[in-house]
Protein backbone atom coordinates (compact mmCIF):
# COMPACT_ATOMS: atom_id res chain seq x y z
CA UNK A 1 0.00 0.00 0.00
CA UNK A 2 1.23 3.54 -1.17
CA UNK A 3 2.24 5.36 2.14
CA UNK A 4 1.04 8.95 1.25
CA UNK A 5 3.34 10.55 4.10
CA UNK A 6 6.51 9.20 3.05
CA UNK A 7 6.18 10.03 -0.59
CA UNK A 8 7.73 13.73 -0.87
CA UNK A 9 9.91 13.69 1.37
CA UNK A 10 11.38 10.65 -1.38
CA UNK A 11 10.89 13.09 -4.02
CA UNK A 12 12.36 16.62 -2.78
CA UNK A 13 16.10 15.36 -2.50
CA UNK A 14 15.77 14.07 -6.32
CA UNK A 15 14.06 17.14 -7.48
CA UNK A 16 16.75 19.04 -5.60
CA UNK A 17 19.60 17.22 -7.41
CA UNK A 18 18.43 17.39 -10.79
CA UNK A 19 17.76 21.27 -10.71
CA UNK A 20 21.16 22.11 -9.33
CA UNK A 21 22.88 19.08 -12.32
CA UNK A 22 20.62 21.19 -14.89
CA UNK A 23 22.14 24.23 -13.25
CA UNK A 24 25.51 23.07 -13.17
CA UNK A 25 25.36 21.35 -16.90
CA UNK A 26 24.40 25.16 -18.17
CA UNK A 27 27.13 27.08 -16.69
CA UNK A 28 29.74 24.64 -18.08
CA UNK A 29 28.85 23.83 -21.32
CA UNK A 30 26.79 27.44 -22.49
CA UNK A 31 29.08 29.43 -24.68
CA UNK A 32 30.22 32.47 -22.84
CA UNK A 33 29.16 35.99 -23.06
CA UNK A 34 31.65 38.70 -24.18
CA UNK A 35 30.64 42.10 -22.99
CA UNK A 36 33.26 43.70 -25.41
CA UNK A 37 31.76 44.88 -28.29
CA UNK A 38 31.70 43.04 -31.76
CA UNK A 39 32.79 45.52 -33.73
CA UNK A 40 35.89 46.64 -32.13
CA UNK A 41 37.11 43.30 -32.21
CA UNK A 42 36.76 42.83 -35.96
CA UNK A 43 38.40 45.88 -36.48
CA UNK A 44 41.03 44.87 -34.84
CA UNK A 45 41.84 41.45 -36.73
CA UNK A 46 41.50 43.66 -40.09
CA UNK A 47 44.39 45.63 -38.71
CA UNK A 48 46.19 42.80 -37.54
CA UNK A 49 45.86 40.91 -41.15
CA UNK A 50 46.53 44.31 -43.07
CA UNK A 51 49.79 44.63 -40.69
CA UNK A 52 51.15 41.05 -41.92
CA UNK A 53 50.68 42.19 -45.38
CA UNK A 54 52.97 44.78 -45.19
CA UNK A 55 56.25 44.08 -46.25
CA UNK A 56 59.21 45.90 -46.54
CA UNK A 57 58.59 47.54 -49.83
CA UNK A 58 54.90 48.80 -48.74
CA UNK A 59 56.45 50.37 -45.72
CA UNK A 60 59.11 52.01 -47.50
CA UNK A 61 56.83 53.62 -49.85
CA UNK A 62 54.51 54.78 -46.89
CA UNK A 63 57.37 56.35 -45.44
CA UNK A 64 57.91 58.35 -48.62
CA UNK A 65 55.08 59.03 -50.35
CA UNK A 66 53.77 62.23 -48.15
CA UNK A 67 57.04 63.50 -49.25
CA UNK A 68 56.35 63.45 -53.51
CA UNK A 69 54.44 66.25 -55.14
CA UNK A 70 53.11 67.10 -58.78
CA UNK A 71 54.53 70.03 -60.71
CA UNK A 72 52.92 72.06 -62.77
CA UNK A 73 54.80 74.51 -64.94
CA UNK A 74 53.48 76.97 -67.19
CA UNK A 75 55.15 78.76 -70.09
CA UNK A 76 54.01 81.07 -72.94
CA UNK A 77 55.82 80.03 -76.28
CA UNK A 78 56.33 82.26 -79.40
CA UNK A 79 55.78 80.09 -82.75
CA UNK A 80 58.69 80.03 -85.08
CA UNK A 81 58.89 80.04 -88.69
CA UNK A 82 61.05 77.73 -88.53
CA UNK A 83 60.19 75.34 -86.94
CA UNK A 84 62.44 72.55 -87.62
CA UNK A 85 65.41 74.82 -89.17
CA UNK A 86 67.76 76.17 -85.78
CA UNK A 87 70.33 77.39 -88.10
CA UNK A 88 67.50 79.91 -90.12
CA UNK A 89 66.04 80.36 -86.11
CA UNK A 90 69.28 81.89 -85.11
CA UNK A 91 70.06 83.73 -88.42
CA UNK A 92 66.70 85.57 -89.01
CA UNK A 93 65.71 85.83 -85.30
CA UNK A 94 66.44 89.51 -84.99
CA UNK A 95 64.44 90.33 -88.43
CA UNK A 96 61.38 88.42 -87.13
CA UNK A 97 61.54 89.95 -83.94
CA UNK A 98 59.64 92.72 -85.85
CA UNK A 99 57.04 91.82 -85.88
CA UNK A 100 54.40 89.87 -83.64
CA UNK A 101 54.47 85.95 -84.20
CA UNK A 102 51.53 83.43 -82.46
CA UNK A 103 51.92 82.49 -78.98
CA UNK A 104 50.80 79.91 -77.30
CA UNK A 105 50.39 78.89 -73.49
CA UNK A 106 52.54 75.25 -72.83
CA UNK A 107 52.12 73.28 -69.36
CA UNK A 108 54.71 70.44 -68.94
CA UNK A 109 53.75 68.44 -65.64
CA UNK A 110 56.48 66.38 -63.49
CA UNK A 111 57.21 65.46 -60.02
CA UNK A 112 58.95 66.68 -57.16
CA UNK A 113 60.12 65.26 -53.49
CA UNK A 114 59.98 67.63 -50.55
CA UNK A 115 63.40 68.12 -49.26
CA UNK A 116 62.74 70.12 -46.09
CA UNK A 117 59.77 70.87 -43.78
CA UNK A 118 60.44 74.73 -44.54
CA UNK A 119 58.77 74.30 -47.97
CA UNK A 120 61.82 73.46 -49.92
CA UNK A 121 61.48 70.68 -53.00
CA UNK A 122 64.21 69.46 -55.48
CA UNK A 123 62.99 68.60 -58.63
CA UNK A 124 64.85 68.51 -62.33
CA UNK A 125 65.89 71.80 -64.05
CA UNK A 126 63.65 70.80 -67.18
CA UNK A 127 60.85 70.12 -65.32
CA UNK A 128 60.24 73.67 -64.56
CA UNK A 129 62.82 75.11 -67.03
CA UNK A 130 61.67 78.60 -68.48
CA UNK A 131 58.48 78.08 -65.83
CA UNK A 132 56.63 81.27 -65.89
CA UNK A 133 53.86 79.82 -63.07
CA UNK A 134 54.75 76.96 -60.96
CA UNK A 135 51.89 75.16 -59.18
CA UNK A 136 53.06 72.47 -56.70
CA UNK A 137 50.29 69.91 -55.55
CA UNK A 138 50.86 67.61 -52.35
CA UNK A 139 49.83 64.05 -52.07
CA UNK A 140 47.09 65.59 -49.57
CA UNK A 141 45.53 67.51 -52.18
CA UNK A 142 46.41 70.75 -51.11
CA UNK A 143 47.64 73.68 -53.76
CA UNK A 144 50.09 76.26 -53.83
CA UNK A 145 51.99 78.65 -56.26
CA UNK A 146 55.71 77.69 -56.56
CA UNK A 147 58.95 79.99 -56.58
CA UNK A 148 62.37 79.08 -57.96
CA UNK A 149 65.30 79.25 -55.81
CA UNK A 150 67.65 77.53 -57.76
CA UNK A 151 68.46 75.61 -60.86
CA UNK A 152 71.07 73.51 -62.93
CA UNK A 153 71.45 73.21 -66.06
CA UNK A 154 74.54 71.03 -66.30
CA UNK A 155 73.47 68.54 -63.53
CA UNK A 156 69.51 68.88 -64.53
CA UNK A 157 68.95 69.86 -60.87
CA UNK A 158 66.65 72.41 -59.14
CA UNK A 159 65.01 73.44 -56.01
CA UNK A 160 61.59 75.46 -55.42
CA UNK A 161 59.81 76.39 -52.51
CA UNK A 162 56.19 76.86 -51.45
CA UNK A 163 54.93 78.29 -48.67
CA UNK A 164 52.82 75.53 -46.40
CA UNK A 165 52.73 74.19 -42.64
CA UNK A 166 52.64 70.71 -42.05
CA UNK A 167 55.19 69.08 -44.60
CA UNK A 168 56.86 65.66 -44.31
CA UNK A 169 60.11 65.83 -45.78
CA UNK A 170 61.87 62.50 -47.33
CA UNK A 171 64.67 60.78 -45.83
CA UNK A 172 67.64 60.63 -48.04
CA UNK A 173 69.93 57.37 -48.63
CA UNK A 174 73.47 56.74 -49.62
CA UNK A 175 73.92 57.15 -53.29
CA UNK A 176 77.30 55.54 -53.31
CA UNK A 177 76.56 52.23 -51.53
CA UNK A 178 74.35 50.76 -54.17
CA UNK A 179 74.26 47.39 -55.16
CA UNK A 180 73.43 45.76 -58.39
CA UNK A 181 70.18 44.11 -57.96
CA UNK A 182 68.72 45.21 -55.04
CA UNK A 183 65.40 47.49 -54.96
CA UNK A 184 65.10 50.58 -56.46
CA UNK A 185 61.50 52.02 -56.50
CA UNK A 186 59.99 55.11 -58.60
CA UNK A 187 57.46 57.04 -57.00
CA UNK A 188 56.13 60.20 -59.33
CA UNK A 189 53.10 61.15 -61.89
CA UNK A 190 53.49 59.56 -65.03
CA UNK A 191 51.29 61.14 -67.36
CA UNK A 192 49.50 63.28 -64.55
CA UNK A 193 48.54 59.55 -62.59
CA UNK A 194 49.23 61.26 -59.45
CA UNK A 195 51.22 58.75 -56.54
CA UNK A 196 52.04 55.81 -58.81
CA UNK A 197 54.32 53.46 -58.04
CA UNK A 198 56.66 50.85 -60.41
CA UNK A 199 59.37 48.83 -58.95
CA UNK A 200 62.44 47.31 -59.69
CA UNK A 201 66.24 46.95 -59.31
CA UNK A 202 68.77 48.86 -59.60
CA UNK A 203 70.36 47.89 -63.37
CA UNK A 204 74.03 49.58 -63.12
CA UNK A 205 75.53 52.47 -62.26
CA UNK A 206 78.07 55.33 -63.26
CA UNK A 207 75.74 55.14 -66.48
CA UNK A 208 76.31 58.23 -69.26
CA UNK A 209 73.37 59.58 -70.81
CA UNK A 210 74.22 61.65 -74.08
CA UNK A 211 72.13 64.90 -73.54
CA UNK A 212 71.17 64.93 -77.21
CA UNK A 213 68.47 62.33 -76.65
CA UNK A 214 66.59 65.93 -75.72
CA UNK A 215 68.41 67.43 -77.78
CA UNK A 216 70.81 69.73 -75.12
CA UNK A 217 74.03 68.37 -76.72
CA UNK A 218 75.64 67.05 -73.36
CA UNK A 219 76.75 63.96 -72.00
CA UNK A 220 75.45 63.42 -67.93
CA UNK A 221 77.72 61.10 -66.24
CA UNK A 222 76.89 58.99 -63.30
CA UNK A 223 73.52 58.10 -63.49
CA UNK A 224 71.67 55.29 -61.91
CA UNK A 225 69.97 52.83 -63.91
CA UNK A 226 67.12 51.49 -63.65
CA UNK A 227 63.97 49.08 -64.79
CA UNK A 228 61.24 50.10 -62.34
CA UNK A 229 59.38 52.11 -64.93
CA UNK A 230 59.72 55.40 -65.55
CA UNK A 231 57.17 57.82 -67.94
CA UNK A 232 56.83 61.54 -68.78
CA UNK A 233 55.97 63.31 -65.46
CA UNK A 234 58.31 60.65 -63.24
CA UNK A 235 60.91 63.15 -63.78
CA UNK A 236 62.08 65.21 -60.52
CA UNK A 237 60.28 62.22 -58.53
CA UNK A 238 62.37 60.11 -56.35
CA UNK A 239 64.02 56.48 -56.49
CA UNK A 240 64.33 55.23 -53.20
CA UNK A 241 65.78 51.77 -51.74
CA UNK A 242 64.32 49.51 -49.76
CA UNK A 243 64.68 51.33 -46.30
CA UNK A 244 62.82 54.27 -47.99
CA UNK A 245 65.09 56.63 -48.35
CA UNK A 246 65.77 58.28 -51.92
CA UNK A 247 68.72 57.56 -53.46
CA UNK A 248 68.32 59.04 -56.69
CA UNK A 249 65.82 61.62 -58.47
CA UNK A 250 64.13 60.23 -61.67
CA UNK A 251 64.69 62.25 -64.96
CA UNK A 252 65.11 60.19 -68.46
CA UNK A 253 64.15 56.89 -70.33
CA UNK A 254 65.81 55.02 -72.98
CA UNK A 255 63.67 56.02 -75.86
CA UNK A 256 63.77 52.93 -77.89
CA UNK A 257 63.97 50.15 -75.48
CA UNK A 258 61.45 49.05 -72.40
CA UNK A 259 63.18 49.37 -68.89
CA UNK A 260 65.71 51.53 -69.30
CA UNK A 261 65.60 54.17 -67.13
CA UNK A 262 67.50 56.63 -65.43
CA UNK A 263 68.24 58.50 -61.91
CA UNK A 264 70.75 61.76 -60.83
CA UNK A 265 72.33 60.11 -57.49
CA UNK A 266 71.00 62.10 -54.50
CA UNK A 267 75.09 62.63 -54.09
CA UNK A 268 75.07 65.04 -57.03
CA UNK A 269 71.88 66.51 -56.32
CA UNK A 270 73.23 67.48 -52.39
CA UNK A 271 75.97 68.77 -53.36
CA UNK A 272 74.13 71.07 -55.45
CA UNK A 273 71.77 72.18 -52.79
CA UNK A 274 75.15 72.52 -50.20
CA UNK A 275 76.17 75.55 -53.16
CA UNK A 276 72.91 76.81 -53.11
CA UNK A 277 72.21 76.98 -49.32
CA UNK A 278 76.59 78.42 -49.29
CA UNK A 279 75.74 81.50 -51.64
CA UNK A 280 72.13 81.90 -51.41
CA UNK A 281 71.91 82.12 -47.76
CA UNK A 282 68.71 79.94 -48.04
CA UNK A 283 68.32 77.35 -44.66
CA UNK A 284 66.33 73.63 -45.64
């Protein structure tokens, strides 16, 4: 016979153990809560993929690349009548001069690398050569109106200055250390594609360039060549070596062959700014 007394006091203990095994079943096996926020954490696993990606050639090109700017240079040229005829040019020049001949308004577009946070940028002489408005544009978009400082001819350097605040200026590397083979990378506009980027090694050096191939009847000894590409409008932009530091500035192609291109060591190009800082009384 079913004692009705006895009967819950049976069933309490069990109920009591299988709430506190459900209880204790729940807190080991539920997942756990995070009270960090989700996004946050995704964010930070982006960065810490995008980090891995970088390797030494996308960090030396970050390091630079504030540093390169896009010239603009302006000139207003008087049409000839003879065009293709220097010796005629020369000989009737004065006679012509009599009389008004069509002009026309030229822009030729190349690069630049900031030199100095004072506003200073070294560039090649025929980049801005008979420049009668100079507009330099930074990598962060902003504008300003160019002066010329100083210029070379022989060594196809020169140096203009803008005034702006907050400039990042480019480290510079060891021109005569280089090594046949190792990195070389052109940063500049080709074509007016603002911040583009080819790479490659460095091909030789102590290269000769006869000027004529632009027709200035000179021979430019020295030079640094190279197959990371270089196009119109690379010219005054930087090569720079792994470590991202510029080694050389960018300012001719071989014409009639694919990557053959060719750099002024920085060398050359300080030692022309040490004369112009000595006589001009200018400070980078």
């Amino acid at each position: 016979m079913f004692n009705s007394s006895r009967g819950p006091k049976r069933v309490i203990p069990y109920l009591i153990f299988l709430v506190g095994a459900f209880l204790f079943i729940d807190f080991v096996y539920s997942p756990k809560k995070d009270s960090r926020p989700l996004i946050p954490t995704t964010v930070s696993a982006s960065s810490q993929v995008e980090e891995s990606r970088k390797n030494a050639l996308v960090v030396a090109i970050e390091k630079v690349a504030p540093a390169v700017v896009n010239i603009s240079a302006k000139q207003t040229i008087q049409m000839s009548p003879f065009p293709r005829d220097e010796f005629f040019e020369e000989f009737f020049k004065e006679f012509f001069d009599l009389f008004p001949r069509p002009r026309y308004e030229q822009t030729s577009l190349g690069s630049g690398i900031i030199i100095s946070d004072k506003g200073y940028i070294l560039t090649n002489e025929h980049v801005i050569r008979g420049a009668e408005e100079i507009i330099v544009k930074l990598a962060d978009g902003r504008q300003f109106g160019g002066r010329l400082i100083g210029e070379s001819m022989e060594t196809d350097i020169a140096v203009i200055k803008i005034e702006a605040d907050n400039l990042t200026a480019a480290p510079m590397g060891n021109s005569d250390d280089l090594m046949i083979g190792e990195w070389a990378v052109a940063i500049g506009n080709p074509f007016g594609l603002e911040n583009t980027v080819t790479v490659g090694v460095i091909s030789a050096t102590g290269r000769a360039l006869p000027g004529g191939v632009r027709g200035w009847g000179k021979v430019y000894q020295n030079l640094i060549q190279t197959d990371a590409s270089i196009n119109p409008g690379n010219s005054g932009g930087p090569l720079i070596n792994a470590n991202g530091e510029v080694i050389g500035i960018n300012t001719a192609i071989y014409g009639k062959a694919q990557g053959i291109g060719f750099a002024i060591p920085i060398r050359q190009a300080r030692q022309f700014i040490n004369q112009l800082t000595r006589y001009s009384g200018i400070k980078l």
